[in-house]
N, C-alpha and C. Protein backbone atom coordinates (compact mmCIF):
# COMPACT_ATOMS: atom_id res chain seq x y z
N UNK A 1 73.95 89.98 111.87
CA UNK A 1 75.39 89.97 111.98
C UNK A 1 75.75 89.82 113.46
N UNK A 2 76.83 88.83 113.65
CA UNK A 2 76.88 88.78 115.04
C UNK A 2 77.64 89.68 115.90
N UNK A 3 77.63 89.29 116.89
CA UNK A 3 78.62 90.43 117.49
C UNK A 3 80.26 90.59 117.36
N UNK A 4 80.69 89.27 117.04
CA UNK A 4 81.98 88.89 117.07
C UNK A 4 82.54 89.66 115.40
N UNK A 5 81.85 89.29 114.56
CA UNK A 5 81.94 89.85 113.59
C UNK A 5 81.84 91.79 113.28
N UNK A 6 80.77 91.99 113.89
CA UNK A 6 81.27 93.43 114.24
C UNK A 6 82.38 93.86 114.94
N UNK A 7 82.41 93.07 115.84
CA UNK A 7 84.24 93.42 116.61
C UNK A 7 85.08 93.16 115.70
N UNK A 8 85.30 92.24 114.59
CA UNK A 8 86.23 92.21 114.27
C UNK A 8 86.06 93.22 113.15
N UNK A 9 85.65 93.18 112.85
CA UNK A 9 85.14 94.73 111.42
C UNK A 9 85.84 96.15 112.30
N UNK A 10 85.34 96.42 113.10
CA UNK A 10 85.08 97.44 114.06
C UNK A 10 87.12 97.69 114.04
N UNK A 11 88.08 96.43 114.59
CA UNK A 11 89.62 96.39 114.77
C UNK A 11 90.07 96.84 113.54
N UNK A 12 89.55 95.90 112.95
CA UNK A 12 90.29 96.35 111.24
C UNK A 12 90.31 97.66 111.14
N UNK A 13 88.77 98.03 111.04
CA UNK A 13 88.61 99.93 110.98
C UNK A 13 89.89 100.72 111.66
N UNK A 14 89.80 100.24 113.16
CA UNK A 14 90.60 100.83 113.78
C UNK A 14 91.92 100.98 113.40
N UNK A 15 92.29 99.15 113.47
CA UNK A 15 93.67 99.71 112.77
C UNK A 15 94.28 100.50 111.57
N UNK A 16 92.99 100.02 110.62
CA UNK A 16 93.37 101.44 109.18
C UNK A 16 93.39 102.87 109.90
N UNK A 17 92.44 103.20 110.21
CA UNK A 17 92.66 104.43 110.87
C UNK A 17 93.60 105.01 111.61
N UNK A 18 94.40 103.85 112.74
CA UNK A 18 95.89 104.37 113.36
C UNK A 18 96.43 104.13 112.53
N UNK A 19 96.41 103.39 111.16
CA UNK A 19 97.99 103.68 110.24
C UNK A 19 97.77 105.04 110.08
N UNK A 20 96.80 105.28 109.61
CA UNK A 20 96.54 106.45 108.84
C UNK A 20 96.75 107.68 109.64
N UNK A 21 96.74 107.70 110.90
CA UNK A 21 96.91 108.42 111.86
C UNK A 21 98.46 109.01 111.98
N UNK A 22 98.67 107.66 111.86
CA UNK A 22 100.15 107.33 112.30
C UNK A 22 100.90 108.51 111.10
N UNK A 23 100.61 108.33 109.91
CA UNK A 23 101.31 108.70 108.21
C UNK A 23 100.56 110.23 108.12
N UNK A 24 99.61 110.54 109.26
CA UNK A 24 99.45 112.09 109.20
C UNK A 24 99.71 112.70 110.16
N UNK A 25 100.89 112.11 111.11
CA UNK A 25 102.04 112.69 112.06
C UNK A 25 102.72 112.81 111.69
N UNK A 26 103.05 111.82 110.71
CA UNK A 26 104.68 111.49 110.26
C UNK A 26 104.38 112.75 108.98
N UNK A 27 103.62 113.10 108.34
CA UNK A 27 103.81 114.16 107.45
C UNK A 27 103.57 115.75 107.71
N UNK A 28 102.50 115.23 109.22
CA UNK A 28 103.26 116.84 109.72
C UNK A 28 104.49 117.17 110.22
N UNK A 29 104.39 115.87 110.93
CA UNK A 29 106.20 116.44 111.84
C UNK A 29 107.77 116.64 110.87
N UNK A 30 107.27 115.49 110.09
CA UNK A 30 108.53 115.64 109.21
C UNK A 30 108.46 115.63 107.46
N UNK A 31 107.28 115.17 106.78
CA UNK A 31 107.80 114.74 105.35
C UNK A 31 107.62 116.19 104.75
N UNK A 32 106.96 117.06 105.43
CA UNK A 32 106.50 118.91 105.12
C UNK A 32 107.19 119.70 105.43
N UNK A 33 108.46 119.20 106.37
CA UNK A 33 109.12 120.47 107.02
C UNK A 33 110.62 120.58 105.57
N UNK A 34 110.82 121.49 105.85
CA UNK A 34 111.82 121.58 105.31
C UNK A 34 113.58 121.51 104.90
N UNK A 35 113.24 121.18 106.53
CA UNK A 35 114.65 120.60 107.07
C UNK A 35 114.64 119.27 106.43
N UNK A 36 113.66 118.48 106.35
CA UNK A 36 113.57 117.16 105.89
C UNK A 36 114.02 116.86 104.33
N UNK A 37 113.05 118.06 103.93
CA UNK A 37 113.20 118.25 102.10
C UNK A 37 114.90 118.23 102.08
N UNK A 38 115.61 119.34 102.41
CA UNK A 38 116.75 119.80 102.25
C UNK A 38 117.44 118.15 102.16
N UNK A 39 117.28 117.50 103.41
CA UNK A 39 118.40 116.20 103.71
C UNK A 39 117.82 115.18 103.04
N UNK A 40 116.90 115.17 102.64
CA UNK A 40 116.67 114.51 101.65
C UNK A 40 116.76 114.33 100.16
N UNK A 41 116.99 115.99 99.47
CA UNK A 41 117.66 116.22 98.31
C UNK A 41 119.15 115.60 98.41
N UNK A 42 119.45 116.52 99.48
CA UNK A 42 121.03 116.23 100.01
C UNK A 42 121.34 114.91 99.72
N UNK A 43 120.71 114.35 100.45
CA UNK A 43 121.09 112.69 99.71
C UNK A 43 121.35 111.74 98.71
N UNK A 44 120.30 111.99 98.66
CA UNK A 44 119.95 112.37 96.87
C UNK A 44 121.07 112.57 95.87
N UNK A 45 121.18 113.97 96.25
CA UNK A 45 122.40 114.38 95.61
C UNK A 45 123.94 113.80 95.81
N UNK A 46 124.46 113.42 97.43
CA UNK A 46 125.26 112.40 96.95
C UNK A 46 125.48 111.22 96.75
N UNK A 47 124.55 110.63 96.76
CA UNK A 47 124.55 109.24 96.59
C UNK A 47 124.29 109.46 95.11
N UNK A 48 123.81 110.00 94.28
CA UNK A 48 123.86 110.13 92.82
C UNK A 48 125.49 110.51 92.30
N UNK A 49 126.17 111.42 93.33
CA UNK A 49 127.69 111.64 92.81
C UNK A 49 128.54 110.79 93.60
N UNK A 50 128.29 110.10 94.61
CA UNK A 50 129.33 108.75 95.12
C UNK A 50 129.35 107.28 94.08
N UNK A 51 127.83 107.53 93.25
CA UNK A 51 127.81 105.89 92.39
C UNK A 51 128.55 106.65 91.22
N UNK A 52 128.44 107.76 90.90
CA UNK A 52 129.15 108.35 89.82
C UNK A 52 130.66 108.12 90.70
N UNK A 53 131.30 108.55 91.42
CA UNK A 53 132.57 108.55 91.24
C UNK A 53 133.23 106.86 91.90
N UNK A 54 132.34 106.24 91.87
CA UNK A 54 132.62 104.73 91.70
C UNK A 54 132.85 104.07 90.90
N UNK A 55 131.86 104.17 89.93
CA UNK A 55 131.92 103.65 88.40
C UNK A 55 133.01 104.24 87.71
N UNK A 56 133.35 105.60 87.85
CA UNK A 56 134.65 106.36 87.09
C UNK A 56 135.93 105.38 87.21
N UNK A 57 136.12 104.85 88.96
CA UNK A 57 137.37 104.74 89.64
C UNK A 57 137.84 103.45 89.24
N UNK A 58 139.26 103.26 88.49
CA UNK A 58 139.79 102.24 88.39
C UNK A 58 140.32 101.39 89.53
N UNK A 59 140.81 99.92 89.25
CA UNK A 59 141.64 99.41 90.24
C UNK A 59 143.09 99.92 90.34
N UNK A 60 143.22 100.38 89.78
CA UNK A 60 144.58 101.58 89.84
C UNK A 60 144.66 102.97 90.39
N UNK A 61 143.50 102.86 90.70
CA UNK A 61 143.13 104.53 91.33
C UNK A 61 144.20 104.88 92.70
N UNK A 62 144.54 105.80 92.48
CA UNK A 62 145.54 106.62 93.55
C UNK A 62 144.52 106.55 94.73
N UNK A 63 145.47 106.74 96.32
CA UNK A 63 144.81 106.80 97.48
C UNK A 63 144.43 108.06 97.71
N UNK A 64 144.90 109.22 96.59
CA UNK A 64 143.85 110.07 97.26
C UNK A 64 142.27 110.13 96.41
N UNK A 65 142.28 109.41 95.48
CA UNK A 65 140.92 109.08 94.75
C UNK A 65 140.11 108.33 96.11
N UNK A 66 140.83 107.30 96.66
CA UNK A 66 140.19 106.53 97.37
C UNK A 66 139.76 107.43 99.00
N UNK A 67 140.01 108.26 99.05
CA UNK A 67 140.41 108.85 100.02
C UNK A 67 139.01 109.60 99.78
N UNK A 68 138.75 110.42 98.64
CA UNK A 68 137.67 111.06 98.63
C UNK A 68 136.58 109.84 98.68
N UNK A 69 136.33 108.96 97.96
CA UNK A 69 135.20 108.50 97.94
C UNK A 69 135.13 107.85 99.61
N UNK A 70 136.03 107.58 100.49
CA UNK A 70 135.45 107.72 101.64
C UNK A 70 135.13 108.80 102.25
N UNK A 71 135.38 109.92 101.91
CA UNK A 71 135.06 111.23 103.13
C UNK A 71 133.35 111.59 102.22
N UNK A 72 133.17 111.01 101.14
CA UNK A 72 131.94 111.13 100.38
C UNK A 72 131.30 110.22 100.98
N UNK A 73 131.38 109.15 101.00
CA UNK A 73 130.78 108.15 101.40
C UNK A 73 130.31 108.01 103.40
N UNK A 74 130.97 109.28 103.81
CA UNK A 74 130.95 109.80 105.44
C UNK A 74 130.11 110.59 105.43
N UNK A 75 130.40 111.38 104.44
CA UNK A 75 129.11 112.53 104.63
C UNK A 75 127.82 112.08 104.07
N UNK A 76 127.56 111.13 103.46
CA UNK A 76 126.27 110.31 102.83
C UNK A 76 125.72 109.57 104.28
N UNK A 77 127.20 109.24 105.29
CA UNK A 77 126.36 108.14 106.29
C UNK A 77 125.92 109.41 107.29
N UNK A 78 126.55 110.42 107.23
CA UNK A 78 126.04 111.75 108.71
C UNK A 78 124.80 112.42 107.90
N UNK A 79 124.32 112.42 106.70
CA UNK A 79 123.46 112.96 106.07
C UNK A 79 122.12 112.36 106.65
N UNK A 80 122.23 110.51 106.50
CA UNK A 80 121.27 109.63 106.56
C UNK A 80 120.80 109.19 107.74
N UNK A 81 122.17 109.65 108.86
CA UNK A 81 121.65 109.63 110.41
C UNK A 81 121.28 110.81 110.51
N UNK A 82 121.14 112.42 110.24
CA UNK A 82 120.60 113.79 110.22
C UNK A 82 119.11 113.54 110.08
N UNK A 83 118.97 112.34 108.70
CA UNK A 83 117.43 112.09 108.41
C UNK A 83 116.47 111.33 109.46
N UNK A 84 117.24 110.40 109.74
CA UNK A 84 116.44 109.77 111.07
C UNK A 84 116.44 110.40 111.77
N UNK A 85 117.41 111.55 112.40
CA UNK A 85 116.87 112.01 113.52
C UNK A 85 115.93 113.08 113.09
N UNK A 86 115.67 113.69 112.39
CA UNK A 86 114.62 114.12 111.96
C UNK A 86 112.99 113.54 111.89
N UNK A 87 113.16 112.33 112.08
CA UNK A 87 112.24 111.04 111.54
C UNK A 87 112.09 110.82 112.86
N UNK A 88 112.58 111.37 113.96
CA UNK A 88 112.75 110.32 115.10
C UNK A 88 111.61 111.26 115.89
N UNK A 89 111.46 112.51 115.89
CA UNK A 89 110.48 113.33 116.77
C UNK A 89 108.69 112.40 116.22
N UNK A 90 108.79 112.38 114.95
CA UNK A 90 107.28 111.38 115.01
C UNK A 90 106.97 110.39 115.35
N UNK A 91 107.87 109.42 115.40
CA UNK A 91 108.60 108.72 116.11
C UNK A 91 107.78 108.17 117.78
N UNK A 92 107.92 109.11 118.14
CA UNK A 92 107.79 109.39 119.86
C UNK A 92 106.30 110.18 119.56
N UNK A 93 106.15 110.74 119.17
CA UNK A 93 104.32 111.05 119.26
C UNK A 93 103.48 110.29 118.43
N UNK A 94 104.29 109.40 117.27
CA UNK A 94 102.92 108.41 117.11
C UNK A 94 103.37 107.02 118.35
N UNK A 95 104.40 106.92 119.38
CA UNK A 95 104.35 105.82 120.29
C UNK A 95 103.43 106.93 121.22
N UNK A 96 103.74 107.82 121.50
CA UNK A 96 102.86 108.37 122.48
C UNK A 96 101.23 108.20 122.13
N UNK A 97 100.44 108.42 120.94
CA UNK A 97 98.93 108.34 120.62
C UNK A 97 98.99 107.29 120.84
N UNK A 98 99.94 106.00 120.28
CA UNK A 98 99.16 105.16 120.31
C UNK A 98 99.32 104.32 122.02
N UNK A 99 100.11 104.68 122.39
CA UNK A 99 99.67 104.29 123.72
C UNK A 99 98.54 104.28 124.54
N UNK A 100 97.95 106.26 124.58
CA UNK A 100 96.66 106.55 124.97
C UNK A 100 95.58 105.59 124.29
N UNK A 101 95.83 105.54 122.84
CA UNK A 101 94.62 104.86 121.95
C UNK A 101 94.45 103.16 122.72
N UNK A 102 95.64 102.72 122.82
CA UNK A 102 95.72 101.06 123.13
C UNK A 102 95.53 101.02 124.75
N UNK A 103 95.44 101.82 125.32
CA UNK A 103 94.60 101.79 126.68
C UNK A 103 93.49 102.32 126.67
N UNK A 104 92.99 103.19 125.46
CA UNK A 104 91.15 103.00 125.37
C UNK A 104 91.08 102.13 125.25
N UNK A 105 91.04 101.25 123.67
CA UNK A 105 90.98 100.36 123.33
C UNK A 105 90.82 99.10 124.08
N UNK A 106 92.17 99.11 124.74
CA UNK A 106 92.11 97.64 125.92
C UNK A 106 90.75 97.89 126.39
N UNK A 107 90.03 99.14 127.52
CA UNK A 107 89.40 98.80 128.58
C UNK A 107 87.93 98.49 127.41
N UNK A 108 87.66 98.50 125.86
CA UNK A 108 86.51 99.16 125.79
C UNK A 108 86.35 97.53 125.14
N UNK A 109 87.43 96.74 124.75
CA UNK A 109 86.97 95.24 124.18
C UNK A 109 87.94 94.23 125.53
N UNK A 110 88.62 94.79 126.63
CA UNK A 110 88.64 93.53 127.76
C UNK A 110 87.89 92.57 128.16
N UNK A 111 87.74 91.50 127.83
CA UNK A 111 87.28 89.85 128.25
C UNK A 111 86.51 89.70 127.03
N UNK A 112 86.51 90.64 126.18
CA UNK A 112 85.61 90.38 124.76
C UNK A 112 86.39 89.44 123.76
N UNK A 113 85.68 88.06 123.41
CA UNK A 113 86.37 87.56 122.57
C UNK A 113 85.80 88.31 120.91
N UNK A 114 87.00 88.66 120.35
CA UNK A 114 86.71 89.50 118.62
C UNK A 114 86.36 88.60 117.43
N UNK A 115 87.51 87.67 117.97
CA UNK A 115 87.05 86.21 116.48
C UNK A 115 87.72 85.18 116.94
N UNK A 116 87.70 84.56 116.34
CA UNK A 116 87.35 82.74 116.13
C UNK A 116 89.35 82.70 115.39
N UNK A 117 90.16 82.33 116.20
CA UNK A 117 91.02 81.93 114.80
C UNK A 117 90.80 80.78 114.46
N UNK A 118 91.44 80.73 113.20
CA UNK A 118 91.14 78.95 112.10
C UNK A 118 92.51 78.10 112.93
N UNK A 119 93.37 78.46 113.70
CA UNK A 119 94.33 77.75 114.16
C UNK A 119 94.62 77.83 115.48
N UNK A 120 95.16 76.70 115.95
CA UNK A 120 95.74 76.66 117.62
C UNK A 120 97.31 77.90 117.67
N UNK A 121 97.29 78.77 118.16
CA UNK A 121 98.48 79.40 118.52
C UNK A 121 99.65 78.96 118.95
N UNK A 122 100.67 79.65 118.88
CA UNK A 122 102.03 78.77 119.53
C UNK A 122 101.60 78.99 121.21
N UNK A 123 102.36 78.30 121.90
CA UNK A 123 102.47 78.22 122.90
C UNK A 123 102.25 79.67 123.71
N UNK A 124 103.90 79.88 122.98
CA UNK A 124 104.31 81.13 123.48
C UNK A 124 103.59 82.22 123.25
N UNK A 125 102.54 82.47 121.92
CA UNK A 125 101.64 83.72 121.26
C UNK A 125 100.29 83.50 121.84
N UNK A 126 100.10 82.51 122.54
CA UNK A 126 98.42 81.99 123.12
C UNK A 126 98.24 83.47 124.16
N UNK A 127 99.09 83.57 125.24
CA UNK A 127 99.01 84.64 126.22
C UNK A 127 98.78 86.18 125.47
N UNK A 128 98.76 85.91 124.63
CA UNK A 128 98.82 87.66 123.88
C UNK A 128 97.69 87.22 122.97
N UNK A 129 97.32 86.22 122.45
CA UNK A 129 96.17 85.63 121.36
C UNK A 129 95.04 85.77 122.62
N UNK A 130 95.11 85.20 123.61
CA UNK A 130 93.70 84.74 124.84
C UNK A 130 93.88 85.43 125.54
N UNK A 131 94.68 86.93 125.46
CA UNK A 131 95.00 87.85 126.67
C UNK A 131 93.50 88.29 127.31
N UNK A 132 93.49 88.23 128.32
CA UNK A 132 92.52 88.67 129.25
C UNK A 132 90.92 87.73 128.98
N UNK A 133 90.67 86.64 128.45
CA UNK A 133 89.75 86.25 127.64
C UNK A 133 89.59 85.11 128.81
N UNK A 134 88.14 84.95 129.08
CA UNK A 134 87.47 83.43 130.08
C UNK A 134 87.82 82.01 129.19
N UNK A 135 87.82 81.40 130.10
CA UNK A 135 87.74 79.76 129.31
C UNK A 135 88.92 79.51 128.97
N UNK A 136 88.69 78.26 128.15
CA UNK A 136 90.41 77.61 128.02
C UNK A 136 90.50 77.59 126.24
N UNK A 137 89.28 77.84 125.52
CA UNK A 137 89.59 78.03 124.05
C UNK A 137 90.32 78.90 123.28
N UNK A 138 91.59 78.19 123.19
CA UNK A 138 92.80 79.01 122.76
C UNK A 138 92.54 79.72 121.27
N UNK A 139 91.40 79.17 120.40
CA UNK A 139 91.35 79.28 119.18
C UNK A 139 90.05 81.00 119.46
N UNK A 140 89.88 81.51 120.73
CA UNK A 140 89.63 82.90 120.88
C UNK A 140 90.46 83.65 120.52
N UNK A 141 90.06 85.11 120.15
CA UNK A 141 91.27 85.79 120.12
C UNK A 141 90.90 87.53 120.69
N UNK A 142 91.77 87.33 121.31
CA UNK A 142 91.10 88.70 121.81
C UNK A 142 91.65 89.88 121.46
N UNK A 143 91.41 91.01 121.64
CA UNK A 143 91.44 92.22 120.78
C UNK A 143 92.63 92.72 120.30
N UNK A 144 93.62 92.81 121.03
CA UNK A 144 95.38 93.22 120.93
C UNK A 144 95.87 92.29 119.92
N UNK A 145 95.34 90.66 120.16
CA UNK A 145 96.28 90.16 119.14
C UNK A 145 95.81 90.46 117.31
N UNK A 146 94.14 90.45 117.19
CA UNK A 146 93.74 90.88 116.31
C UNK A 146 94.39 92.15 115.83
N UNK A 147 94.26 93.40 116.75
CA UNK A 147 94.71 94.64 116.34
C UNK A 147 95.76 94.45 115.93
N UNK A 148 97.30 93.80 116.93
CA UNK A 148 98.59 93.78 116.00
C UNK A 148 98.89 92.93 115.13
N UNK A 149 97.53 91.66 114.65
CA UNK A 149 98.25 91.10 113.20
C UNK A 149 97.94 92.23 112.14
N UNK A 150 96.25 92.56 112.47
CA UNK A 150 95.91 93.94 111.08
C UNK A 150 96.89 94.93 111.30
N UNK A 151 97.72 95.64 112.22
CA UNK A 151 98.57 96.49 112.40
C UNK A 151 99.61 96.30 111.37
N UNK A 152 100.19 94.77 111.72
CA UNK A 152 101.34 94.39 111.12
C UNK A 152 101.05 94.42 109.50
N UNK A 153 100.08 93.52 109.26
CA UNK A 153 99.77 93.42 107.83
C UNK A 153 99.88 95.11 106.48
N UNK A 154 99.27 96.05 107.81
CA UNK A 154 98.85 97.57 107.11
C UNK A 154 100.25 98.40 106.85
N UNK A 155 100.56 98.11 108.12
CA UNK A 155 102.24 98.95 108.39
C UNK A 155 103.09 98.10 107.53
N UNK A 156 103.08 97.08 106.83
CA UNK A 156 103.84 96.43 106.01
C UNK A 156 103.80 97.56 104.66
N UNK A 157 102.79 98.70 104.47
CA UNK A 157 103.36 99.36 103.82
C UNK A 157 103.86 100.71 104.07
N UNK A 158 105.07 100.25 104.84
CA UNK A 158 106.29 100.98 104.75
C UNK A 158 106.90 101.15 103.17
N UNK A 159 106.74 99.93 102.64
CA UNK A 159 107.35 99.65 101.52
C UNK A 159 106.59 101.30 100.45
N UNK A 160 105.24 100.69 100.89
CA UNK A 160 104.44 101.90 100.03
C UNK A 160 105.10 103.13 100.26
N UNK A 161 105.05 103.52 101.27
CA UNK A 161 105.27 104.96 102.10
C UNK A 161 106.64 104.96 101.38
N UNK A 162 107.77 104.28 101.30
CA UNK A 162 108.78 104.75 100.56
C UNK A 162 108.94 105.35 99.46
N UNK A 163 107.33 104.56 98.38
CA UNK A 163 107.48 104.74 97.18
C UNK A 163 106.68 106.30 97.00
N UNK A 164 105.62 106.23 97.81
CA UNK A 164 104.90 107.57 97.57
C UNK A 164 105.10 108.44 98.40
N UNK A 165 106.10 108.59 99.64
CA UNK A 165 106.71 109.62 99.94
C UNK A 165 107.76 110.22 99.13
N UNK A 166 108.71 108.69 99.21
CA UNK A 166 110.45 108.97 98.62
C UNK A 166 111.15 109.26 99.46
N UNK A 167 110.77 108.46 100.56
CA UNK A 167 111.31 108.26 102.02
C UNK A 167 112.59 107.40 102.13
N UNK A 168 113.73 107.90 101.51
CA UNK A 168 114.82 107.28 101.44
C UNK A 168 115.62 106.33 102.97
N UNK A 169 115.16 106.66 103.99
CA UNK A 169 114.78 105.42 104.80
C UNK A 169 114.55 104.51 105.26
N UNK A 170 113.46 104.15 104.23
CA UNK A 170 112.73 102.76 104.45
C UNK A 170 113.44 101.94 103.46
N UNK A 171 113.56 100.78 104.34
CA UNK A 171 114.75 99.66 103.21
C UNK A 171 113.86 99.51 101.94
N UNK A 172 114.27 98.84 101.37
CA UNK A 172 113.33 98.21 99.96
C UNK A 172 113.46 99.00 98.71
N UNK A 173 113.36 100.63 99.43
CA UNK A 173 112.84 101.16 98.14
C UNK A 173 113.30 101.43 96.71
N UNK A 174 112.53 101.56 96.35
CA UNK A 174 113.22 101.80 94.42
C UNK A 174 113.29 102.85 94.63
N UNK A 175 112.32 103.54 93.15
CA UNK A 175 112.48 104.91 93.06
C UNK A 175 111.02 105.45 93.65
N UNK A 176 110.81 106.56 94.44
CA UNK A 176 109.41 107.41 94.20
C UNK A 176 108.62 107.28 93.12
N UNK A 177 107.44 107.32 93.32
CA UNK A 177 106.41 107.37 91.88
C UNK A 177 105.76 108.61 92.44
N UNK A 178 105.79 109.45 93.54
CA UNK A 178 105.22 110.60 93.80
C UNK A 178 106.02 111.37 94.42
N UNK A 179 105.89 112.78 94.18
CA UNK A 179 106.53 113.76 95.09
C UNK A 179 105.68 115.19 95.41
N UNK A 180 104.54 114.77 95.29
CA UNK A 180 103.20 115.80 95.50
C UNK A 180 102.89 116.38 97.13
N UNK A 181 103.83 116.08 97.89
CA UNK A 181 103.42 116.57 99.11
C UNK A 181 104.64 117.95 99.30
């Protein structure tokens, strides 16, 4: 097995591992605490009685009908900024790890080419694709750009994390299929 191929085995690893890193900050700092639970029922709870008193409300509805479903519909939006900022302390310590991690990282694969891409890069993505890398073969790729396509690809499940947290947050989501934490 060559070497290039172990490097690139070796990123992948890595990057599973900082998601994973990443989703066991984010569930100490916030999906366990209880402040979180609370604003997150909370929500829950009115956004289940704002679609209820939507569907009730005619086009004839008096302004003070209309009147409540905005001061409902206020306290649903100060509920959902309460949650992010709650969301926001992990936030800042998984940018903080991974900072330390992506300056190991840099010094321990610098001028190391990881793999071979199958394509010429844009222009503009070559400097971050051939970052720090000898020679003029753009179709190198060196370690950062590898790490943030597998990054991108893994962290694409946010979508997941919505469904098996019930992280009312993350756009997309349906409903939870878990609530075991």
């Amino acid at each position: 097995m060559s070497t290039m191929f172990a490097d690139t085995l070796l990123i992948v690893f890595i990057s599973v591992c900082t998601a994973l890193l990443a989703e066991g900050i984010t569930w100490v700092l916030v999906y366990r605490t209880d402040k979180y639970k609370r604003l997150k029922a909370e929500v829950e709870k009115q956004s289940k009685k704002l679609e209820k008193k939507k569907e009730t409300i005619t086009e004839s509805a008096g302004r003070q009908q209309k009147k409540k479903i905005e001061r409902q519909e206020e306290k649903l939006k100060n509920n959902n900024r309460d949650l992010s900022m709650v969301r926001m302390k992990s936030m800042f310590a998984i940018g903080f790890c991974f900072t330390a991690l992506m300056g190991m990282f840099n010094s321990i694969f610098d001028g190391r080419v990881v793999a071979k891409l199958p394509f010429t890069p844009l222009s503009y993505i070559q400097g971050l694709s051939h970052r720090n890398l000898l020679g003029d073969d753009t179709t190198d790729c060196s370690f950062i750009f590898l790490y943030i396509l597998c990054t991108m690809s893994i962290r694409q499940g946010t979508r997941v994390r919505a469904l098996v947290w019930g992280d009312p947050t993350c756009r997309g989501a349906t409903k939870p299929v878990c609530h075991n934490y």
